[in-house]
C-alpha atoms as a PDB file:
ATOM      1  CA  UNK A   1     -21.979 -65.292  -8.428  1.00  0.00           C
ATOM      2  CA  UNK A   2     -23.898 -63.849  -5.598  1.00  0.00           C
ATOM      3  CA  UNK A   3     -27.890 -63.701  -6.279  1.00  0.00           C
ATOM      4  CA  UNK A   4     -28.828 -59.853  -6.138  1.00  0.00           C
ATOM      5  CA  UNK A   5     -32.303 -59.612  -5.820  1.00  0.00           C
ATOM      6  CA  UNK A   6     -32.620 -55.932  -6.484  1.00  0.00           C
ATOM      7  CA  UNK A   7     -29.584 -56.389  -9.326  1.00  0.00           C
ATOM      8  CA  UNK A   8     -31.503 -59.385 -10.935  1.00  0.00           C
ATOM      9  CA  UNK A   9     -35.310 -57.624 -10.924  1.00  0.00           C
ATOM     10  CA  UNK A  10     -33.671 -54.603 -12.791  1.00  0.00           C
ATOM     11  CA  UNK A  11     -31.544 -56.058 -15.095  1.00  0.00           C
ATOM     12  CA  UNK A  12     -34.536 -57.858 -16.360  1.00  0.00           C
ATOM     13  CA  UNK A  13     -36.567 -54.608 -16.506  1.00  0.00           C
ATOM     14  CA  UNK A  14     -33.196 -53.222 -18.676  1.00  0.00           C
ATOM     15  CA  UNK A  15     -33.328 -55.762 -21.099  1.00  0.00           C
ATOM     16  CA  UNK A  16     -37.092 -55.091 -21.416  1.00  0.00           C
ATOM     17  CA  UNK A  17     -36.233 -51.622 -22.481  1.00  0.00           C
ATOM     18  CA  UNK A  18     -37.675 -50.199 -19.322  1.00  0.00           C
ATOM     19  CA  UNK A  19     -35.357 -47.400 -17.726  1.00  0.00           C
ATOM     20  CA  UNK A  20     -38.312 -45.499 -15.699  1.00  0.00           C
ATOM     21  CA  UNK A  21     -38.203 -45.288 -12.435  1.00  0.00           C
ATOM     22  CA  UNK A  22     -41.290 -43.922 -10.710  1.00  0.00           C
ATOM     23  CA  UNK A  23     -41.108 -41.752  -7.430  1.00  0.00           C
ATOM     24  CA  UNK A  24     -43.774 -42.102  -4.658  1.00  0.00           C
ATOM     25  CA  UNK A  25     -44.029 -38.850  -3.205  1.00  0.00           C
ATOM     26  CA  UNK A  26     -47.441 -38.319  -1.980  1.00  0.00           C
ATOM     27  CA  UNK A  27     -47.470 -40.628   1.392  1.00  0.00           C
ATOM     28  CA  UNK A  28     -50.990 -42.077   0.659  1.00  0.00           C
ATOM     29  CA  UNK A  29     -51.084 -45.557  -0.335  1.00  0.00           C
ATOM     30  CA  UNK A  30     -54.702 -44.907  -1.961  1.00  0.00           C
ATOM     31  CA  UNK A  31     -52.785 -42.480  -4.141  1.00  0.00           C
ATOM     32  CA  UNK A  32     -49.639 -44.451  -4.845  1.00  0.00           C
ATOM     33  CA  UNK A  33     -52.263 -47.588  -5.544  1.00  0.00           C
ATOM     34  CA  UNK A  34     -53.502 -45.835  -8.390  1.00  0.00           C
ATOM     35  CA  UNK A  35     -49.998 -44.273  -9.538  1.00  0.00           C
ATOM     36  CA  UNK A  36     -49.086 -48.352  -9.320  1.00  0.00           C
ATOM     37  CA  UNK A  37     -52.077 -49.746 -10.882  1.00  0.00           C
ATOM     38  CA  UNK A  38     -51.484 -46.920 -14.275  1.00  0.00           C
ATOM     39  CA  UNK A  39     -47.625 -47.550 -14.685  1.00  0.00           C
ATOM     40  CA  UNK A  40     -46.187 -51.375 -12.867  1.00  0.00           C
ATOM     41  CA  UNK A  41     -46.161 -52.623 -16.583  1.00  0.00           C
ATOM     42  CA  UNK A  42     -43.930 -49.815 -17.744  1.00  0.00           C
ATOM     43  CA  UNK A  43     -41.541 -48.944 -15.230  1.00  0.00           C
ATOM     44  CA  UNK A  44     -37.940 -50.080 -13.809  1.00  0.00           C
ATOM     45  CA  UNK A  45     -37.915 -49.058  -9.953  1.00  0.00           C
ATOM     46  CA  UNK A  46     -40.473 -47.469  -7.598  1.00  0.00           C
ATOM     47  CA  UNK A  47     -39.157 -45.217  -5.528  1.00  0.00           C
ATOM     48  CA  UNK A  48     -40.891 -44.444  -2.520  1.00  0.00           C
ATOM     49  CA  UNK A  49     -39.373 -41.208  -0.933  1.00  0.00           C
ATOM     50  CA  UNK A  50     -39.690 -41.953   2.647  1.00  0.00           C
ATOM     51  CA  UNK A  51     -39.933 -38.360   4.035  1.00  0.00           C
ATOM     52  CA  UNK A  52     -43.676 -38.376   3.259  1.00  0.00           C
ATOM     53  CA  UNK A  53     -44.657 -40.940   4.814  1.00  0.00           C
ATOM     54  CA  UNK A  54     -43.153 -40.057   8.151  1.00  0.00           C
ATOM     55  CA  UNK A  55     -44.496 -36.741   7.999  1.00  0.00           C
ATOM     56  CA  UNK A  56     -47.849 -38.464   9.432  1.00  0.00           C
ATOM     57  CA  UNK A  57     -46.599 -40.145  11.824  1.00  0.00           C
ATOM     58  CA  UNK A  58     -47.729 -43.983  12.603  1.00  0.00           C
ATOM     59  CA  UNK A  59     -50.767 -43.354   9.784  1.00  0.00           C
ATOM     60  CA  UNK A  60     -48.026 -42.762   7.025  1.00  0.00           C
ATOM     61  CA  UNK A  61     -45.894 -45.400   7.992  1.00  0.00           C
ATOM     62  CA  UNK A  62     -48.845 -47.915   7.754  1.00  0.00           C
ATOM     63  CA  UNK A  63     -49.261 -46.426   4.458  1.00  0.00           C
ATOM     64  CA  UNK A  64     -45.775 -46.864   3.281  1.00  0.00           C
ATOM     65  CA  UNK A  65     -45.880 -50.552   4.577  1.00  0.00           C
ATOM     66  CA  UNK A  66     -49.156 -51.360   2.833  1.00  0.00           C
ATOM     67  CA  UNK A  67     -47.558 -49.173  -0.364  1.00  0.00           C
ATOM     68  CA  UNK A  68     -44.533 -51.379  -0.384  1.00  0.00           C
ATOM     69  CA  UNK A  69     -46.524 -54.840   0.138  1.00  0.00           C
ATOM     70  CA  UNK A  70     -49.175 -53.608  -2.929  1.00  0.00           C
ATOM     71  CA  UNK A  71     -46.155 -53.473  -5.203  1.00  0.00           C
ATOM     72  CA  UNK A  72     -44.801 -56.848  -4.225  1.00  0.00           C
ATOM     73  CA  UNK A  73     -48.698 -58.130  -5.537  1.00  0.00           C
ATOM     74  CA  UNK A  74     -49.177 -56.135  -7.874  1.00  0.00           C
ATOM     75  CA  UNK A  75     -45.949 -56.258  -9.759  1.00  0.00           C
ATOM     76  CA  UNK A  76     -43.543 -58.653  -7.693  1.00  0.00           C
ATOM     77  CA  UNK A  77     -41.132 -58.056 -10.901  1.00  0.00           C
ATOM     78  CA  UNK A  78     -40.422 -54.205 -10.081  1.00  0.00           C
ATOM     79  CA  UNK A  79     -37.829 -53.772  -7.721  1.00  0.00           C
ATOM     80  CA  UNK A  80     -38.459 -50.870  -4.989  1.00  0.00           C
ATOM     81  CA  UNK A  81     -35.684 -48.349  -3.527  1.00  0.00           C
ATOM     82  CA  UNK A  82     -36.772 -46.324  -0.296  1.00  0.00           C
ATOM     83  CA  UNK A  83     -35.568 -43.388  -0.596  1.00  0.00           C
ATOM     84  CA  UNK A  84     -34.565 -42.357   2.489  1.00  0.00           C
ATOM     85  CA  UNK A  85     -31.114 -41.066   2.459  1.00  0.00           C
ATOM     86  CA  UNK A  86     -29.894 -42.930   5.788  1.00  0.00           C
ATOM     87  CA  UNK A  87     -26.234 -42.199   7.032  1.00  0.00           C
ATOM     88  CA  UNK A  88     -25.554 -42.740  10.534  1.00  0.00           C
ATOM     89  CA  UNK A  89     -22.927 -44.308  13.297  1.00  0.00           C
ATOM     90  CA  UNK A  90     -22.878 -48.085  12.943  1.00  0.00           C
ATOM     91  CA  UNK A  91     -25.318 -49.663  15.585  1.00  0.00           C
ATOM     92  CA  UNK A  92     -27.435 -46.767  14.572  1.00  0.00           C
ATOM     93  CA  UNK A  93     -27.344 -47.957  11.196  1.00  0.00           C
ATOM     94  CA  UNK A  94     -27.861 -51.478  12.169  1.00  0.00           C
ATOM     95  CA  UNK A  95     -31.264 -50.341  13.392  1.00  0.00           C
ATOM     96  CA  UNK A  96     -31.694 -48.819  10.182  1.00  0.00           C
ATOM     97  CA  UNK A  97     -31.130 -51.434   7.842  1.00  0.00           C
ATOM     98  CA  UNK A  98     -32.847 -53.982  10.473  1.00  0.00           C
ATOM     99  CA  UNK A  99     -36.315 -51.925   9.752  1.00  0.00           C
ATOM    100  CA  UNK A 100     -35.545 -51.063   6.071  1.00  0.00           C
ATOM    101  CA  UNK A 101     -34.758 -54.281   4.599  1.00  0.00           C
ATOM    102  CA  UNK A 102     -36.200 -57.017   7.172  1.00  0.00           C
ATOM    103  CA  UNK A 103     -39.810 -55.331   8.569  1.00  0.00           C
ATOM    104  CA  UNK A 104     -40.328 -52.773   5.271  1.00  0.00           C
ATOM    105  CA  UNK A 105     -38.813 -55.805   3.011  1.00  0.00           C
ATOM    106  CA  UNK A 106     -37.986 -53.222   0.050  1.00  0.00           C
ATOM    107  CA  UNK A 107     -34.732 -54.022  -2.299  1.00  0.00           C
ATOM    108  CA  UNK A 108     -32.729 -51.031  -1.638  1.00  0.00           C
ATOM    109  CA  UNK A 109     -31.846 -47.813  -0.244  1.00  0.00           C
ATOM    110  CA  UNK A 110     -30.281 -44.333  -0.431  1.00  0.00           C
ATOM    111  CA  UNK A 111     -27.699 -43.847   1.820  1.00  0.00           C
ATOM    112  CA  UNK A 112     -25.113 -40.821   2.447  1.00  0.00           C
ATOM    113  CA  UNK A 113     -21.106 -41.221   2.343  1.00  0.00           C
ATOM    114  CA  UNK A 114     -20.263 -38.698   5.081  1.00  0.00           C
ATOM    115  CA  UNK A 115     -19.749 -41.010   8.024  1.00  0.00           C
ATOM    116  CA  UNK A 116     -17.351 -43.528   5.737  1.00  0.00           C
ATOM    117  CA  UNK A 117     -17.075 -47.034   4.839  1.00  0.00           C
ATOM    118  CA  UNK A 118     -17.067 -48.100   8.454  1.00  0.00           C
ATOM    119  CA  UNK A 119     -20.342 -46.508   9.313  1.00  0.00           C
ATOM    120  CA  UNK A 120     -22.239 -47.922   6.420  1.00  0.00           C
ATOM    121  CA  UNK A 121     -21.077 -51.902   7.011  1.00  0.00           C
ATOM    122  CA  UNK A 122     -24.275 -52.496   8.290  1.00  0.00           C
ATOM    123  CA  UNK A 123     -26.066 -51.829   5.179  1.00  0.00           C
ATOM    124  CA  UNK A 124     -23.055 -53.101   2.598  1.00  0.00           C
ATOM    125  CA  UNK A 125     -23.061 -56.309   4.269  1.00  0.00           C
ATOM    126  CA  UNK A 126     -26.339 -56.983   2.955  1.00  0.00           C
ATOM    127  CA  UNK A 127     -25.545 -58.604  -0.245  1.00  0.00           C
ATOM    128  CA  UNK A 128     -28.757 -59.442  -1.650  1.00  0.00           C
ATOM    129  CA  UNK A 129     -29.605 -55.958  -1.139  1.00  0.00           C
ATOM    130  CA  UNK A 130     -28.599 -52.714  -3.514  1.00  0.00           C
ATOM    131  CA  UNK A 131     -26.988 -49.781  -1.629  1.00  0.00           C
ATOM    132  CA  UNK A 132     -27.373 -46.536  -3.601  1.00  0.00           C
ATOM    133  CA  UNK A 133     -24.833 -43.915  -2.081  1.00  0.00           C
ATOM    134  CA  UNK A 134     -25.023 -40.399  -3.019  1.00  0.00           C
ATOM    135  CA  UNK A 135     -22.612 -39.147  -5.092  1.00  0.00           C
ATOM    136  CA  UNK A 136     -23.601 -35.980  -7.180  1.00  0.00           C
ATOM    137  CA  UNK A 137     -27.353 -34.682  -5.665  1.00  0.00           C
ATOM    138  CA  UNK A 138     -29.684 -32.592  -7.796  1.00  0.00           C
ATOM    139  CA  UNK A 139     -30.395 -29.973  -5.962  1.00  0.00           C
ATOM    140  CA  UNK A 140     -28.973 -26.355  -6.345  1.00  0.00           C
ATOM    141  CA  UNK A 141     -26.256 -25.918  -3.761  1.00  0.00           C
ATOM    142  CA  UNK A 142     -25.007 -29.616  -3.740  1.00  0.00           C
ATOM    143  CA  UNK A 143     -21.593 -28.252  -5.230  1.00  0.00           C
ATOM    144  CA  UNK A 144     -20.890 -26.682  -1.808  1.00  0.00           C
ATOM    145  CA  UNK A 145     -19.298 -29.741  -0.220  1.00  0.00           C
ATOM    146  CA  UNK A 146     -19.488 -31.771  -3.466  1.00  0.00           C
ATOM    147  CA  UNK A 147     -16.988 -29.700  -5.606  1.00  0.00           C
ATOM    148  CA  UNK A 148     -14.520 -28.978  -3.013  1.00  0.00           C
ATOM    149  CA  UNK A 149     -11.372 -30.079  -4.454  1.00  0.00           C
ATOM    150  CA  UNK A 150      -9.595 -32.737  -2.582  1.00  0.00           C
ATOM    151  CA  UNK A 151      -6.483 -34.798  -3.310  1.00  0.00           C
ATOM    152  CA  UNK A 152      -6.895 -32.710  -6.571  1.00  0.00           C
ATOM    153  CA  UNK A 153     -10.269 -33.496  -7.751  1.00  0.00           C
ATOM    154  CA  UNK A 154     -13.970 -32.913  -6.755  1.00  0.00           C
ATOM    155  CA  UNK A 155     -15.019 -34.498  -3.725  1.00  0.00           C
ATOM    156  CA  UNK A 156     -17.783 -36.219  -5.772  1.00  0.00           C
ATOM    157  CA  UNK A 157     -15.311 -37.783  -7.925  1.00  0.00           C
ATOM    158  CA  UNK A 158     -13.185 -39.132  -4.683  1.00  0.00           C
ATOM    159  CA  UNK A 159     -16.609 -40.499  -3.373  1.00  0.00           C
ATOM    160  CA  UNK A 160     -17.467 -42.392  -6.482  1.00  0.00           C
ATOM    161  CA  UNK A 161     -14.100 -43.699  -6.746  1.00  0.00           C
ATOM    162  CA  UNK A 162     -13.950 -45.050  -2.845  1.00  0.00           C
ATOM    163  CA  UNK A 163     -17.813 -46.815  -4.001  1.00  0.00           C
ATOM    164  CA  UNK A 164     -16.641 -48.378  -6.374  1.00  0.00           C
ATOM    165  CA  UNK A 165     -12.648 -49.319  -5.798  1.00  0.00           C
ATOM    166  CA  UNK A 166     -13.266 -50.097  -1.905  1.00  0.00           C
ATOM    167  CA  UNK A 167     -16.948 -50.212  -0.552  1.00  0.00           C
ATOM    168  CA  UNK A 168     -18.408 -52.974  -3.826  1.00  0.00           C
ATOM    169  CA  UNK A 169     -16.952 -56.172  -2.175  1.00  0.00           C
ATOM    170  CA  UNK A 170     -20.467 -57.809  -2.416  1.00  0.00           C
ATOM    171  CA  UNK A 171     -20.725 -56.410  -5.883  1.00  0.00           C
ATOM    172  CA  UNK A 172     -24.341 -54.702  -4.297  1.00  0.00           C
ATOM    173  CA  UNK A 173     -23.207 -50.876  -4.364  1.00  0.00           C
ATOM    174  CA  UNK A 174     -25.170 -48.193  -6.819  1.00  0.00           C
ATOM    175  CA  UNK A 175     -24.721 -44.325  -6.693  1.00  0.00           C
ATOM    176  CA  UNK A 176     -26.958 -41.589  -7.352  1.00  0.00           C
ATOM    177  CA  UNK A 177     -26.213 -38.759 -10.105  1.00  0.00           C
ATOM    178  CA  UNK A 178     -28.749 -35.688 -10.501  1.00  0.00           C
ATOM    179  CA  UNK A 179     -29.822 -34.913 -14.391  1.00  0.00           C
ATOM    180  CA  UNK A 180     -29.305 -31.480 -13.334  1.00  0.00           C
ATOM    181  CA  UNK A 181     -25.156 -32.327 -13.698  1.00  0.00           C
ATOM    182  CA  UNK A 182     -25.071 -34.063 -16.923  1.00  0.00           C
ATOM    183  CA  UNK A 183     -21.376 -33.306 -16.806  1.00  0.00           C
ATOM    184  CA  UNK A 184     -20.612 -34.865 -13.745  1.00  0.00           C
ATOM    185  CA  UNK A 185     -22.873 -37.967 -14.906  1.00  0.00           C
ATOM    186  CA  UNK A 186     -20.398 -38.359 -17.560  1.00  0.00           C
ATOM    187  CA  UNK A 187     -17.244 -38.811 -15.106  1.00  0.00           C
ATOM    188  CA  UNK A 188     -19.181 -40.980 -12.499  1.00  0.00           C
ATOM    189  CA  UNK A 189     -20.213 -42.846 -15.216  1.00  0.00           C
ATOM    190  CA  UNK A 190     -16.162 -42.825 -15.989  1.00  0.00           C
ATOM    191  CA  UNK A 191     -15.372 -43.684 -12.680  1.00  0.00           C
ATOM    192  CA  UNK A 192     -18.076 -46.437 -11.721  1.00  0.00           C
ATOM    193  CA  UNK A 193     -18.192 -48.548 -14.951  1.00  0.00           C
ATOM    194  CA  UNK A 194     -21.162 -50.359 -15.001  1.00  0.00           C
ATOM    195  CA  UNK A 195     -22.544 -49.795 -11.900  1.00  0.00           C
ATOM    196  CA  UNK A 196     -26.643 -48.691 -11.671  1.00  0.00           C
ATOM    197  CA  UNK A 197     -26.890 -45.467 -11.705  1.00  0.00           C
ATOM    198  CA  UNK A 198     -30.078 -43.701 -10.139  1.00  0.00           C
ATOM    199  CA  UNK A 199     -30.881 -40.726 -11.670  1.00  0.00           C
ATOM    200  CA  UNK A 200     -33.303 -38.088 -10.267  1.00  0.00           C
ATOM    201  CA  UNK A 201     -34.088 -34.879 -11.192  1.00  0.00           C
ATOM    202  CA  UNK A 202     -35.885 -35.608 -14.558  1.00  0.00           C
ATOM    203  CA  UNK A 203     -39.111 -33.373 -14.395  1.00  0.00           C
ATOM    204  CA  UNK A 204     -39.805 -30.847 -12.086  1.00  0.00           C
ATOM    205  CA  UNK A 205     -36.253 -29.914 -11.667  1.00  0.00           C
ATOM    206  CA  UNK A 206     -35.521 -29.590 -15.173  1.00  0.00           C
ATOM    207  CA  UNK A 207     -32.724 -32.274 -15.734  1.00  0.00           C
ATOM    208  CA  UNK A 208     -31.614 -32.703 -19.388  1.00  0.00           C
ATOM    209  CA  UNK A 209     -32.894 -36.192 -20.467  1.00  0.00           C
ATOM    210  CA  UNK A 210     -30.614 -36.555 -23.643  1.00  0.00           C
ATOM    211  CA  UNK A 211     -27.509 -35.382 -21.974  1.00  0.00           C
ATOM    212  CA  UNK A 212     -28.303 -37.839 -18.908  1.00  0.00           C
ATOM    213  CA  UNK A 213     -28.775 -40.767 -21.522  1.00  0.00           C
ATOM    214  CA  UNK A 214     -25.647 -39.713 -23.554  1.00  0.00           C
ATOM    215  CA  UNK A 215     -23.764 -39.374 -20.788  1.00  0.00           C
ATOM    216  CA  UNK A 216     -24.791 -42.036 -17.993  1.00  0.00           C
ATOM    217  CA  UNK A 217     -25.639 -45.466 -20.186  1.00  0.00           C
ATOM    218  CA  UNK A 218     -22.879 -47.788 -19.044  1.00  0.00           C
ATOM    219  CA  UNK A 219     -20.830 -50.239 -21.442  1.00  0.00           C
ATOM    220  CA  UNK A 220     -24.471 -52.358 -22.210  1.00  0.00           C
ATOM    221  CA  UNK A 221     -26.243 -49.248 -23.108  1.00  0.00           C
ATOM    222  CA  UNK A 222     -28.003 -50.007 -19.944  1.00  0.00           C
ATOM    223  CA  UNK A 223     -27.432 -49.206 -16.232  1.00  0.00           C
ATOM    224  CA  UNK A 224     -29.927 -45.680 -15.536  1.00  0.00           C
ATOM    225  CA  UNK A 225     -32.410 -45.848 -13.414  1.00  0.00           C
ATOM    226  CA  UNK A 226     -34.479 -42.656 -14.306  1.00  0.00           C
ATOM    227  CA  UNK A 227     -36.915 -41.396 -11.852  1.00  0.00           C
ATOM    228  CA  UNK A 228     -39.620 -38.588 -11.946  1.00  0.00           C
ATOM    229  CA  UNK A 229     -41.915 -37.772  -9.108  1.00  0.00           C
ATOM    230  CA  UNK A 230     -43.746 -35.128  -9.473  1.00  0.00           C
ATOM    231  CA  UNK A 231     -43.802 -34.923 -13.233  1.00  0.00           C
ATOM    232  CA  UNK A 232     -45.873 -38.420 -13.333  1.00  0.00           C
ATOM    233  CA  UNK A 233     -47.612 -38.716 -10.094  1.00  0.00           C
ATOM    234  CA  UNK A 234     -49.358 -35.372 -10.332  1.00  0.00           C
ATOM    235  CA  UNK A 235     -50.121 -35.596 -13.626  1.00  0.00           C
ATOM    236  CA  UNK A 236     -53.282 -35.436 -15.109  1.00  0.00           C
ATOM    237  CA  UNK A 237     -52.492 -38.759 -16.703  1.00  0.00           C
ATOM    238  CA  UNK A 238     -49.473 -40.345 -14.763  1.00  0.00           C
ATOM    239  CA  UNK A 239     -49.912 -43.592 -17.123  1.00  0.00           C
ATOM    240  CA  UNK A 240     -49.859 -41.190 -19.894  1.00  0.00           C
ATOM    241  CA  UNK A 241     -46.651 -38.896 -18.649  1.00  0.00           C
ATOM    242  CA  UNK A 242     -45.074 -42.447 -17.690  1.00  0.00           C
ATOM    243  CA  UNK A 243     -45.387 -43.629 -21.267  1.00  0.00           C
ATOM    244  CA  UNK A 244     -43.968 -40.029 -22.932  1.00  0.00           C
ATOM    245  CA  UNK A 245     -40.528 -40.263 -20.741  1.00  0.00           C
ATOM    246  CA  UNK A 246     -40.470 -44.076 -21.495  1.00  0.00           C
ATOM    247  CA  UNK A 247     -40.747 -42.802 -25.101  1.00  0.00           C
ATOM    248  CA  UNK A 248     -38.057 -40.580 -24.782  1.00  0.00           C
ATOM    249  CA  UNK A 249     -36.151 -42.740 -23.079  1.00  0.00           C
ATOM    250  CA  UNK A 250     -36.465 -44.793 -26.052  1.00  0.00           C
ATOM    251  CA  UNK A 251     -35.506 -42.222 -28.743  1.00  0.00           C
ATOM    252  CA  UNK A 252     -32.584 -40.966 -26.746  1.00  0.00           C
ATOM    253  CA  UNK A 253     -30.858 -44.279 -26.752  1.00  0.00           C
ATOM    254  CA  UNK A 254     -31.000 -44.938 -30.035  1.00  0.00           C
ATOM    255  CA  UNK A 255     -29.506 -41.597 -31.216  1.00  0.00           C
ATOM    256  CA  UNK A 256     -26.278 -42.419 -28.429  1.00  0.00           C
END
């Protein structure tokens, strides 16, 4: 059995009962410090969303670096995902994975499908790494391309199926599934067995937390990564907000 760094720190936050994932969104490491400091004993993932970082510039990056080193001190347990939605040509993607995983160090990524197997080699190859292709998004209009019917079935489903039938060699591939689709959570969740599943969308953009739970835990009653951003971080007690969904979480799963 391969070791899977990212695969071994969350399964052990799972069987803690911890299903939280908790989405950096500011680009400020004195801000994420504190969001870290409130909620490392009670969460699953971080998720740092890359995006607002590099919004500024060389200052942001030196605050996602020192964001991503804090968590490795402060809670060296809690895997972290960068959410950062790469998808590129090969060497491109080399390049990619080269500053994601060796110079940032974090345990895994979002990445898109569009450009194929092929394309994403360079980060699939990495097997003590998790890979988290997007599958279903949360936002509004992600049925426009997602829904198109192909071979006789939504294009989602045909992605999900080529993750997990073709592109899991290493046994290091994860999707992402919006709580906005509960529906579609249910047939990835079909489709995938029981692969992680990273679910955003919880919070601000009203996702359904019972439906995602009902629908998304995997064969162990485990395999959700849920992750609010906004809802926690801007709180006016992100330890306290981090807590209530943890709570919920908690409810949810034993009504399934």
């Amino acid at each position: 059995m391969i070791n899977h760094s990212f695969l071994d720190k969350l399964t052990a936050k799972w069987n803690e009962g911890k299903f939280v994932c908790v989405g950096l969104d500011k680009g400020d490491f004195e801000f994420d410090k504190n969001i870290i400091d409130q909620t490392f004993d009670l969460v699953c993932a971080y998720k740092p969303q890359s995006a607002f970082y590099e919004a500024s510039g060389t200052a942001g990056l030196e605050s996602l670096k020192k964001t991503v080193q804090y968590i490795k001190e402060k809670a060296p347990t809690v895997p972290i995902i960068l959410d950062a939605k790469r998808g590129d040509i090969g060497n491109t993607n080399e390049a990619y994975a080269k500053a994601i995983f060796d110079d940032l160090g974090v345990d895994a990524v979002t990445v898109h499908p569009y450009l194929g197997k092929e394309a994403l080699e360079s980060f699939l190859k990495r097997v003590n790494k998790t890979i988290f292709v997007l599958v279903r998004t949360s936002n509004p209009g992600a049925g426009e391309f997602q829904d198109l019917m192909v071979e006789g079935k939504p294009f989602y489903q045909l992605v999900a199926e080529h993750v997990a039938k073709d592109w899991n060699a290493n046994g290091n591939c994860a999707v992402v599934v919006g709580a906005t689709y509960p529906e579609e959570l249910k047939k990835v969740r079909e489709i995938v067995g029981d692969m992680p599943i990273l679910v955003p969308g919880i919070g601000a953009q009203g996702g359904d937390l019972e439906a995602t739970i009902k629908n998304g835990l995997n064969s162990k009653k485990q395999g959700l990564i849920i992750s609010s951003s906004r809802g926690i971080i801007f709180a006016p007690d992100p330890r306290k907000a981090t807590e209530g969904l943890h709570s919920q979480i908690q409810e949810a799963i034993k009504n399934v």
